[in-house]
C-alpha atoms as a PDB file:
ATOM      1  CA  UNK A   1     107.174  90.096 111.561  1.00  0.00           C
ATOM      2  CA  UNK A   2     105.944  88.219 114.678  1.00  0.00           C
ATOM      3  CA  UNK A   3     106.210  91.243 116.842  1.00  0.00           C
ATOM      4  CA  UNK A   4     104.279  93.491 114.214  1.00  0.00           C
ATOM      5  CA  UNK A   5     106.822  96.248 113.816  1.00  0.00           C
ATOM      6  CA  UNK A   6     107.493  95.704 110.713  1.00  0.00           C
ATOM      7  CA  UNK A   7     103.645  96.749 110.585  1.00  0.00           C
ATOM      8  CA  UNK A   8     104.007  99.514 112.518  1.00  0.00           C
ATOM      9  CA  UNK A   9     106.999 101.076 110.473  1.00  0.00           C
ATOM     10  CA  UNK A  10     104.786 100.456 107.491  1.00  0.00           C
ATOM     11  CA  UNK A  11     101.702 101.914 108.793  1.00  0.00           C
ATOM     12  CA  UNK A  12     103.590 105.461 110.261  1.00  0.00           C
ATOM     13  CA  UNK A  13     105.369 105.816 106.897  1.00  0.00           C
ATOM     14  CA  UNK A  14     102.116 105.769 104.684  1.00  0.00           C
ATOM     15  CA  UNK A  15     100.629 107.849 107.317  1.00  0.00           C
ATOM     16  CA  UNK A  16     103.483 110.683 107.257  1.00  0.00           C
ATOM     17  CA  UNK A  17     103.489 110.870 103.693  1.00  0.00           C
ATOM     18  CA  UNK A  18      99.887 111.468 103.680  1.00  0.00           C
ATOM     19  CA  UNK A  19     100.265 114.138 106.396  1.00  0.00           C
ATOM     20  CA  UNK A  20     103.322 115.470 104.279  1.00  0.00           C
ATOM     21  CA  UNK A  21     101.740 115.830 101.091  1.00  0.00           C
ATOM     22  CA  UNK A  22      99.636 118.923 100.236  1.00  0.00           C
ATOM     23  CA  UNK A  23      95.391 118.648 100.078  1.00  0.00           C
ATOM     24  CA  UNK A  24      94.734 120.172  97.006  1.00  0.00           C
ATOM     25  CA  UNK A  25      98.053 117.282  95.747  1.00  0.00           C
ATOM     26  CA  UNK A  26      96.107 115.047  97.633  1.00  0.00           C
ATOM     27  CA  UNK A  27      92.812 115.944  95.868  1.00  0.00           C
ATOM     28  CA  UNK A  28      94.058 115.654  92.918  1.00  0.00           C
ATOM     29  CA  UNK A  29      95.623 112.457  92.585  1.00  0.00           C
ATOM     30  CA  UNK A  30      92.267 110.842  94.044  1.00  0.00           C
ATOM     31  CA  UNK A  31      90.771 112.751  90.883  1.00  0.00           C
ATOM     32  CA  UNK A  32      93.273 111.416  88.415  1.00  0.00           C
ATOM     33  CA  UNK A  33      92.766 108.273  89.972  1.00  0.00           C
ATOM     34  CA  UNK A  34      89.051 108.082  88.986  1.00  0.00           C
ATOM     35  CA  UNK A  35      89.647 109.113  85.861  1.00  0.00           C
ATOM     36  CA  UNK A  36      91.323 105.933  84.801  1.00  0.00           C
ATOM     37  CA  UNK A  37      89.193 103.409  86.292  1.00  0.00           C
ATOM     38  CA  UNK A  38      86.942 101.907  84.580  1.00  0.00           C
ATOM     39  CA  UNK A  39      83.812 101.989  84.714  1.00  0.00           C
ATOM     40  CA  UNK A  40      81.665 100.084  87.336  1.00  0.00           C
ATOM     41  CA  UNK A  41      79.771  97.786  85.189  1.00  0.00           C
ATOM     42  CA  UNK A  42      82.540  96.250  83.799  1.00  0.00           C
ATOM     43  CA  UNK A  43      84.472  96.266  87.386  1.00  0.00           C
ATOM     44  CA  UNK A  44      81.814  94.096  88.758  1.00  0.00           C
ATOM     45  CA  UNK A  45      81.048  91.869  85.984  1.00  0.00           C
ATOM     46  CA  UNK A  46      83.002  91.415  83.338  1.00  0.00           C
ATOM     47  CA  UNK A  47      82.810  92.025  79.608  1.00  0.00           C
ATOM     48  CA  UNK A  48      79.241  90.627  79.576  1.00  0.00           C
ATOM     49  CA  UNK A  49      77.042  93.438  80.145  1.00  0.00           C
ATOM     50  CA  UNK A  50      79.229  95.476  77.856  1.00  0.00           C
ATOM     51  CA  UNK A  51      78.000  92.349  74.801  1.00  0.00           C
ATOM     52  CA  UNK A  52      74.293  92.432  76.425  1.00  0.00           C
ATOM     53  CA  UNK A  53      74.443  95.892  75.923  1.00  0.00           C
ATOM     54  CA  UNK A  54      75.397  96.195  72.393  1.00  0.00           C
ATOM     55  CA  UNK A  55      73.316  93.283  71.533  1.00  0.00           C
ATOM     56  CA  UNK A  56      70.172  94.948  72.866  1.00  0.00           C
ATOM     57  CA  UNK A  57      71.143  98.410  71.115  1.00  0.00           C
ATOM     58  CA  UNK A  58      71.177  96.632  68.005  1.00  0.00           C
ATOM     59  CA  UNK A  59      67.825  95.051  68.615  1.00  0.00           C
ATOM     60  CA  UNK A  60      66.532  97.798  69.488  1.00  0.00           C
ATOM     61  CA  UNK A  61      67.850  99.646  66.571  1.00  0.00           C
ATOM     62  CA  UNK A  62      65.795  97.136  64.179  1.00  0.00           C
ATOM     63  CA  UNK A  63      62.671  96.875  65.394  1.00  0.00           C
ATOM     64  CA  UNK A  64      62.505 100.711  64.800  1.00  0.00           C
END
């Protein structure tokens, strides 16, 4: 790969099956997509908000 076209082959296929594939195919995949990921709490941190969270909830829940 020390001239790059290995690069370039890679970079025209992705870009002809985008141009191949139809927009509302196109939209929808990006939709499915976000469907499954999870959510951006946990992306960026961990688990621990997720155990702050229910630990405040439930501290909340007996004061009241």
């Amino acid at each position: 790969m020390a001239d790059g076209s290995e690069w370039v082959k890679y970079v025209t296929e992705r870009v002809v099956t985008y141009i191949e594939t139809p927009k509302e195919e196109r939209k929808q995949i990006r939709q499915e997509a976000k469907q499954l990921r999870e959510p951006w709490l946990t992306r960026w941190f961990g688990l621990a908000p997720l155990g702050v969270k229910v630990w405040w909830d439930s501290r909340r829940r007996r004061r009241s």
